[in-house]
Every structure is written in C-alpha cells, then in structure tokens.
N, C-alpha and C. Protein backbone atom coordinates (compact mmCIF):
# COMPACT_ATOMS: atom_id res chain seq x y z
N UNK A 1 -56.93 68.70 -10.19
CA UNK A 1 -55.77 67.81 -10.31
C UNK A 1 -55.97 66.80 -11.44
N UNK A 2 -57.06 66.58 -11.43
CA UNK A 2 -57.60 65.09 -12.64
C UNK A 2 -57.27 66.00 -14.01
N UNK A 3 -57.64 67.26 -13.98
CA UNK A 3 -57.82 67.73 -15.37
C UNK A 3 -56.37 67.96 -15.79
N UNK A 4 -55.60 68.38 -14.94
CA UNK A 4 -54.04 68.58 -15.40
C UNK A 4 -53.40 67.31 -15.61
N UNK A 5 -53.48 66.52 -14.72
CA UNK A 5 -52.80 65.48 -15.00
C UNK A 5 -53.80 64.52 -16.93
N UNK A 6 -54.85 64.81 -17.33
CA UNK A 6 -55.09 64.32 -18.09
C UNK A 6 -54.61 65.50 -19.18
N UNK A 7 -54.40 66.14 -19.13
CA UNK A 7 -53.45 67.53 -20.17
C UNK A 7 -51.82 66.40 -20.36
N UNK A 8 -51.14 66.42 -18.82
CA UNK A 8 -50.24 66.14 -19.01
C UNK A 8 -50.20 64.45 -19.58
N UNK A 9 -51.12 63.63 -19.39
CA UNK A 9 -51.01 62.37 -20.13
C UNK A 9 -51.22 62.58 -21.43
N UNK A 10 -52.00 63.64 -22.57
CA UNK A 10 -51.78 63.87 -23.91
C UNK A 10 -50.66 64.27 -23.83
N UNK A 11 -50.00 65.06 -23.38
CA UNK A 11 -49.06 65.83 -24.05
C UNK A 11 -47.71 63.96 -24.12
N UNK A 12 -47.58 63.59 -23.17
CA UNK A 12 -47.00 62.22 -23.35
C UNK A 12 -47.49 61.69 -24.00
N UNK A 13 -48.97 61.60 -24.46
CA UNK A 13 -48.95 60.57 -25.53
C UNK A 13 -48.75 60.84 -27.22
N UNK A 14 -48.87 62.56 -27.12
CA UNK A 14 -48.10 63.32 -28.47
C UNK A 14 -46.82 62.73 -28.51
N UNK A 15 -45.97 63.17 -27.38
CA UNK A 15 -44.67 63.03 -27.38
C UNK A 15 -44.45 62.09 -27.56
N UNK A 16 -44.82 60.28 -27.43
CA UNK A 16 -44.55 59.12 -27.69
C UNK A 16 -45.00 58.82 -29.25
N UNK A 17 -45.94 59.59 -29.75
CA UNK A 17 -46.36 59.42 -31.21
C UNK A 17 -45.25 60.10 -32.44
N UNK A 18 -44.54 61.38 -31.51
CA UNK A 18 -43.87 61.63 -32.46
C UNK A 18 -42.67 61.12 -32.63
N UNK A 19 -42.12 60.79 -31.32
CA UNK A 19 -40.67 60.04 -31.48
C UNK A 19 -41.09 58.32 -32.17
N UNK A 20 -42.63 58.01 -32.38
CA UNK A 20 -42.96 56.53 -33.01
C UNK A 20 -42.85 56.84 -34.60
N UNK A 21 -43.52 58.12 -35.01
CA UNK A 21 -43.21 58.37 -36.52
C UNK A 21 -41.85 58.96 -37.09
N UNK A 22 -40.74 59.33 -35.71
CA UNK A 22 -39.56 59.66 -36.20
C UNK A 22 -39.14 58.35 -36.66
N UNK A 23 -39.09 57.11 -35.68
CA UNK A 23 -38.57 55.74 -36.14
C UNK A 23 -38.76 55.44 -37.43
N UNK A 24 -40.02 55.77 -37.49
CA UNK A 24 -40.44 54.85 -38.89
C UNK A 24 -40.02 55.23 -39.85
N UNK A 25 -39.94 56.67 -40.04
CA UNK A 25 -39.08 57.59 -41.05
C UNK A 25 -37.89 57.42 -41.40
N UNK A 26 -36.81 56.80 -40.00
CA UNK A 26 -35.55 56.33 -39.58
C UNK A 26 -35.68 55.10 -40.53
N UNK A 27 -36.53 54.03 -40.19
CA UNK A 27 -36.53 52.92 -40.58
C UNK A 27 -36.66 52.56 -41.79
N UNK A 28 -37.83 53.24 -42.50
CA UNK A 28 -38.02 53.08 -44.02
C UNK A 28 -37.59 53.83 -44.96
C-alpha cells in the first residue's frame, strides 16, 4: 500500500509541475 500510494504521490507531483510550467509559459 505505502509503495503505490508513493507512485501515486509522484505522479501528482509531475502533474502539479506541469500545469506550474504551463503558467509560466502562459505568463511570460
């Protein structure tokens, strides 16, 4: 259970990195 759920906390923290470098792209 520990190991999936730490799979599934990267994959959220990909997913929060890429919608952070879409902004910035947006922004500048």
């Amino acid at each position: 259970m520990v190991f999936i759920y730490g799979i599934n906390n990267q994959i959220k923290t990909y997913q929060h990195f890429q919608s952070g470098m879409l902004q910035y792209f947006i922004n500048s």
